[in-house]
Protein backbone atom coordinates (compact mmCIF):
# COMPACT_ATOMS: atom_id res chain seq x y z
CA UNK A 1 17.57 36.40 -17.51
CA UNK A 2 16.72 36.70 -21.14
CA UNK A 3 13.13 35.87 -22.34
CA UNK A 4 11.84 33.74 -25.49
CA UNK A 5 8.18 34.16 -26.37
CA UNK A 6 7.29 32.23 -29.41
CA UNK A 7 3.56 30.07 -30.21
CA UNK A 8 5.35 26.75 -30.67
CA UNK A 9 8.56 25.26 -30.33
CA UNK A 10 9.51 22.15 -32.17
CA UNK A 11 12.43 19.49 -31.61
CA UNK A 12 15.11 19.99 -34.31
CA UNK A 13 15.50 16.31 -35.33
CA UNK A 14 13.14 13.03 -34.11
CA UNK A 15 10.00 13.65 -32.10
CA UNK A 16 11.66 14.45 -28.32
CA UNK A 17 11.68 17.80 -27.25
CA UNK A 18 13.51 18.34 -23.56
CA UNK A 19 13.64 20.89 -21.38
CA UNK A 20 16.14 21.29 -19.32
CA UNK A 21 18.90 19.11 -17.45
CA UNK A 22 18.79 16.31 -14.58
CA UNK A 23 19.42 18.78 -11.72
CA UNK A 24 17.19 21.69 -13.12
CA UNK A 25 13.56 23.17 -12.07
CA UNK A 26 11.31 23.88 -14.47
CA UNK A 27 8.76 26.43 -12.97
CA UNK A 28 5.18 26.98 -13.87
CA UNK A 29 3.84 30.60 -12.09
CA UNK A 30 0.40 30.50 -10.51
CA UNK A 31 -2.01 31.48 -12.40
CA UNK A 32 -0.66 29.35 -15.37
CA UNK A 33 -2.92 26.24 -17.22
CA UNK A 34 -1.24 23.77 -18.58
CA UNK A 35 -3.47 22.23 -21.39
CA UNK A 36 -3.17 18.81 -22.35
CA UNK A 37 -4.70 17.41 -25.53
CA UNK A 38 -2.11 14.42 -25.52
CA UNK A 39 -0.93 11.81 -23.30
CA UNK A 40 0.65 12.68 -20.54
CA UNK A 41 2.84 10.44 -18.98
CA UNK A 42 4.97 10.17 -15.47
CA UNK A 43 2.22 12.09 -13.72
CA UNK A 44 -0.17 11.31 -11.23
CA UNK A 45 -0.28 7.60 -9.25
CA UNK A 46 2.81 5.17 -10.88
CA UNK A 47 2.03 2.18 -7.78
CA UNK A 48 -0.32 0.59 -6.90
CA UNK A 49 -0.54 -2.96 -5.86
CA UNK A 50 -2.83 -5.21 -3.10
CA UNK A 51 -2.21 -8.18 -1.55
CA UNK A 52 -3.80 -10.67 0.53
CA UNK A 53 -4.19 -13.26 3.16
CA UNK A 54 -5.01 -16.89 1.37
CA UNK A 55 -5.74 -19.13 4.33
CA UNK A 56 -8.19 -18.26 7.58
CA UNK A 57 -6.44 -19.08 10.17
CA UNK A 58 -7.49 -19.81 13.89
CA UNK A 59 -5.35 -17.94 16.53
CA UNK A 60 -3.38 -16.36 14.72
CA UNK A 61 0.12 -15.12 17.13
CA UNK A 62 3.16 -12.74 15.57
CA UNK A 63 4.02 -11.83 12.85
CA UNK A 64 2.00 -12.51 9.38
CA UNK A 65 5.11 -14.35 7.49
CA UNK A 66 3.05 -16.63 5.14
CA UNK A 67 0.35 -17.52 3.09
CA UNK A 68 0.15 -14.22 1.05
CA UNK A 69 -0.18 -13.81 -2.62
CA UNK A 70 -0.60 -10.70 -4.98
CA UNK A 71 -4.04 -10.40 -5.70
CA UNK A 72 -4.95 -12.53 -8.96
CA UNK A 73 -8.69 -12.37 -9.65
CA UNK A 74 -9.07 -11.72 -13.52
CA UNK A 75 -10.20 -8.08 -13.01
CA UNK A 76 -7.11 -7.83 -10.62
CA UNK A 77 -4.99 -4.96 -11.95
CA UNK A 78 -1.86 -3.34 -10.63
CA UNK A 79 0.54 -0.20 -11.58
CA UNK A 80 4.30 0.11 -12.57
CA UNK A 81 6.51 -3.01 -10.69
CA UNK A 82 4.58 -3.11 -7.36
CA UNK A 83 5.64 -4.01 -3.96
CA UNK A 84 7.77 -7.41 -3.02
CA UNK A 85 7.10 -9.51 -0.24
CA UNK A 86 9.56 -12.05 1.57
CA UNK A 87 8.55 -13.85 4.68
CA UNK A 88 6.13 -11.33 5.25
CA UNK A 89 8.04 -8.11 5.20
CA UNK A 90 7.09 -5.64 2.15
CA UNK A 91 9.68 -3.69 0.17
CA UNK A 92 8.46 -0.44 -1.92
CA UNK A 93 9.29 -0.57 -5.34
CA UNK A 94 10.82 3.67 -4.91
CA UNK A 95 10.73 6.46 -2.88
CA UNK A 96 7.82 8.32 -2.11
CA UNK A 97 4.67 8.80 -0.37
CA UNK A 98 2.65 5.68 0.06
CA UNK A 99 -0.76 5.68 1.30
CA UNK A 100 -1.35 1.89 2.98
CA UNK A 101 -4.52 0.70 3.30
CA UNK A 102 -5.58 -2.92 5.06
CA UNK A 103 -8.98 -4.49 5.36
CA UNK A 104 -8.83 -7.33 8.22
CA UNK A 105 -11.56 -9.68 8.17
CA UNK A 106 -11.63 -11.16 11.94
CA UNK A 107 -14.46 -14.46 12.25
CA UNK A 108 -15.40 -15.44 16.05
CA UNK A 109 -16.84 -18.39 15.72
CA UNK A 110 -18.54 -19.10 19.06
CA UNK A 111 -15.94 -17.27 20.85
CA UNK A 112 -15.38 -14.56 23.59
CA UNK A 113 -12.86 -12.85 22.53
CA UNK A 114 -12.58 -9.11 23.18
CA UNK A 115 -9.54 -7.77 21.05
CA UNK A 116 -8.07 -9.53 18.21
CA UNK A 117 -6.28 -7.08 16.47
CA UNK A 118 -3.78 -6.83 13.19
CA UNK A 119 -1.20 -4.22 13.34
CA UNK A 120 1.12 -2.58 10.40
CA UNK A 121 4.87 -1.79 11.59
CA UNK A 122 7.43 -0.27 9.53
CA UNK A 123 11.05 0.29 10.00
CA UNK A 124 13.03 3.19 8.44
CA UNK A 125 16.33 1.54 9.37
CA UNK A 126 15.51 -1.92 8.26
CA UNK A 127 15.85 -3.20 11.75
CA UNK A 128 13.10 -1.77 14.69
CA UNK A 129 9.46 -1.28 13.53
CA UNK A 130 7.03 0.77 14.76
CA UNK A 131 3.48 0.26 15.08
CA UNK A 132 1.26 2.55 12.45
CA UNK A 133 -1.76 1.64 12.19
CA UNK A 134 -4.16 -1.22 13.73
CA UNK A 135 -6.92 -2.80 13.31
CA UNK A 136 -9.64 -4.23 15.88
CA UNK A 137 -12.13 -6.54 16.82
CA UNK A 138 -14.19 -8.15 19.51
CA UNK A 139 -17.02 -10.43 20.74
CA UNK A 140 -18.35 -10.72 24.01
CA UNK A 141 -20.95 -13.66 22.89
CA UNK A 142 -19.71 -17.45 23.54
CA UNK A 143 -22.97 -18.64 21.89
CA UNK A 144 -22.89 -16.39 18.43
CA UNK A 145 -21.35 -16.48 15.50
CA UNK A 146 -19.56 -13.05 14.85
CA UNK A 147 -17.61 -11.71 11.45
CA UNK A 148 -15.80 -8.26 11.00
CA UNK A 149 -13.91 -6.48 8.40
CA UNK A 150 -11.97 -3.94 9.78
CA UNK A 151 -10.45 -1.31 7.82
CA UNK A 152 -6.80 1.33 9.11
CA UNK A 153 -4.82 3.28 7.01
CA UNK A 154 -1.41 5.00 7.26
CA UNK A 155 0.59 7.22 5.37
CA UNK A 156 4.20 6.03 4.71
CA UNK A 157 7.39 8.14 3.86
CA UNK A 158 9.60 6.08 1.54
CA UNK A 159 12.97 7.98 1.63
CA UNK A 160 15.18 4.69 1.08
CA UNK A 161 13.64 1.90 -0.30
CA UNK A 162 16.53 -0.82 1.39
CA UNK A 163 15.42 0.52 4.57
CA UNK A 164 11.74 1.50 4.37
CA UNK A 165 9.77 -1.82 4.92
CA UNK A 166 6.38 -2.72 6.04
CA UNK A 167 4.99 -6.04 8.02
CA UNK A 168 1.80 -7.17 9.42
CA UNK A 169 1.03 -8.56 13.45
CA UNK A 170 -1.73 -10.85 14.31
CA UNK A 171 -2.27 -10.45 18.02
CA UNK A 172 -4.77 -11.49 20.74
CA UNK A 173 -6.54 -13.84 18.76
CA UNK A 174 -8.13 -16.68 20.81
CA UNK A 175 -7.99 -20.37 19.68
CA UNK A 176 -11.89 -20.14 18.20
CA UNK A 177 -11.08 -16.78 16.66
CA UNK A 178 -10.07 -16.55 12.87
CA UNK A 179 -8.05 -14.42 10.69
CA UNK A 180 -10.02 -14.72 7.04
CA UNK A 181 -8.54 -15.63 4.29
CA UNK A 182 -9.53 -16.06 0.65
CA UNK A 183 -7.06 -17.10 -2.46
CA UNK A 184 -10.26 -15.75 -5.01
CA UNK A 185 -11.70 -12.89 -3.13
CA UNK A 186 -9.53 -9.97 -0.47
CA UNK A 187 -11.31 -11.26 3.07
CA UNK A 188 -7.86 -9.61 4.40
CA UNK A 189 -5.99 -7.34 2.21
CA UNK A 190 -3.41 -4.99 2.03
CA UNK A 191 -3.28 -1.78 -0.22
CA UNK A 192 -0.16 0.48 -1.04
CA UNK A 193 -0.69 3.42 -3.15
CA UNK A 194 2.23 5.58 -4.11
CA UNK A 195 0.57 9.39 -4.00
CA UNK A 196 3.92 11.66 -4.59
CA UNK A 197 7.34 12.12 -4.16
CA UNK A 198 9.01 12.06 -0.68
């Protein structure tokens, strides 16, 4: 292995220097600090998108399939193409490492109702889903008005994104208890954050 040691190298022609080949490694030893007085670019989070339930429902049963929307407020942001949604299931926009976050906001109005619950499924063959994380809430008052926001979180490997897909379950809700939903504010929300490659 031959060695260059030099203070600065310089493209030839244009203003693109590249090192290396698709395929190759480029390795940085410990101990080495990489000083940036530039922009750096395709580094760090590249998603990151949230979405939300626009109607408050009562009873909610199965599978969340509707009344979603990207989240639109006017200091709504979001980062590179974001997720898609169609009849409720989520595609990821590329591989990776996803961190999902969801806020449920659960409303008993004058109800005893001791579980109603929303729970995120994925699939990794595009076909059976499995339950990841869930979210929880009960009332054991007939005669009080009750509200809840319930936060769960999972961590997602996206290794094919045709196959990789998310949806949300409303369970157990009785016919007095509500699902929240807000078209200006995130009373239920969902969160995906892509943190790294797969």
């Amino acid at each position: 292995m031959s060695k260059l040691e030099t203070n600065q190298v310089d493209p030839a022609t244009g203003t693109t220097l590249t090192l290396g080949t698709s395929g190759d490694t480029i390795a940085i030893p410990s101990g080495v600090t990489l000083a940036n007085s530039g922009t750096a670019t395709g580094f760090g989070i590249s998603e990151a998108d949230v979405w939300r339930y626009t109607a408050s429902t009562a009873g909610p049963s199965g599978d969340i399939t509707s009344n979603l929307e990207r989240a639109d407020d006017a200091s709504s942001g979001i980062l590179g193409s974001g997720m898609t949604e169609s009849s409720g299931i989520f595609s990821f926009p590329s591989t990776g490492i996803y961190m999902l976050s969801m806020t449920i906001g659960i409303n008993f109005s004058n109800e005893a109702d001791n579980n109603a619950n929303v729970v995120a499924n994925v699939t990794i063959n595009n076909s059976a889903y499995d339950a990841v994380a869930f979210a929880c809430a009960g009332s054991n008052s007939t005669s009080n008005f009750s509200r809840f926001t319930v936060p769960a979180q999972a961590l997602i490997d996206v290794t094919d994104t045709s196959n990789v897909k998310v949806k949300f379950t409303a369970a157990s809700f009785d016919s007095g208890s509500y699902l929240e939903g807000s078209t200006t504010q995130n009373d239920t929300s969902f969160m995906f954050i892509r943190l790294g490659d797969t």
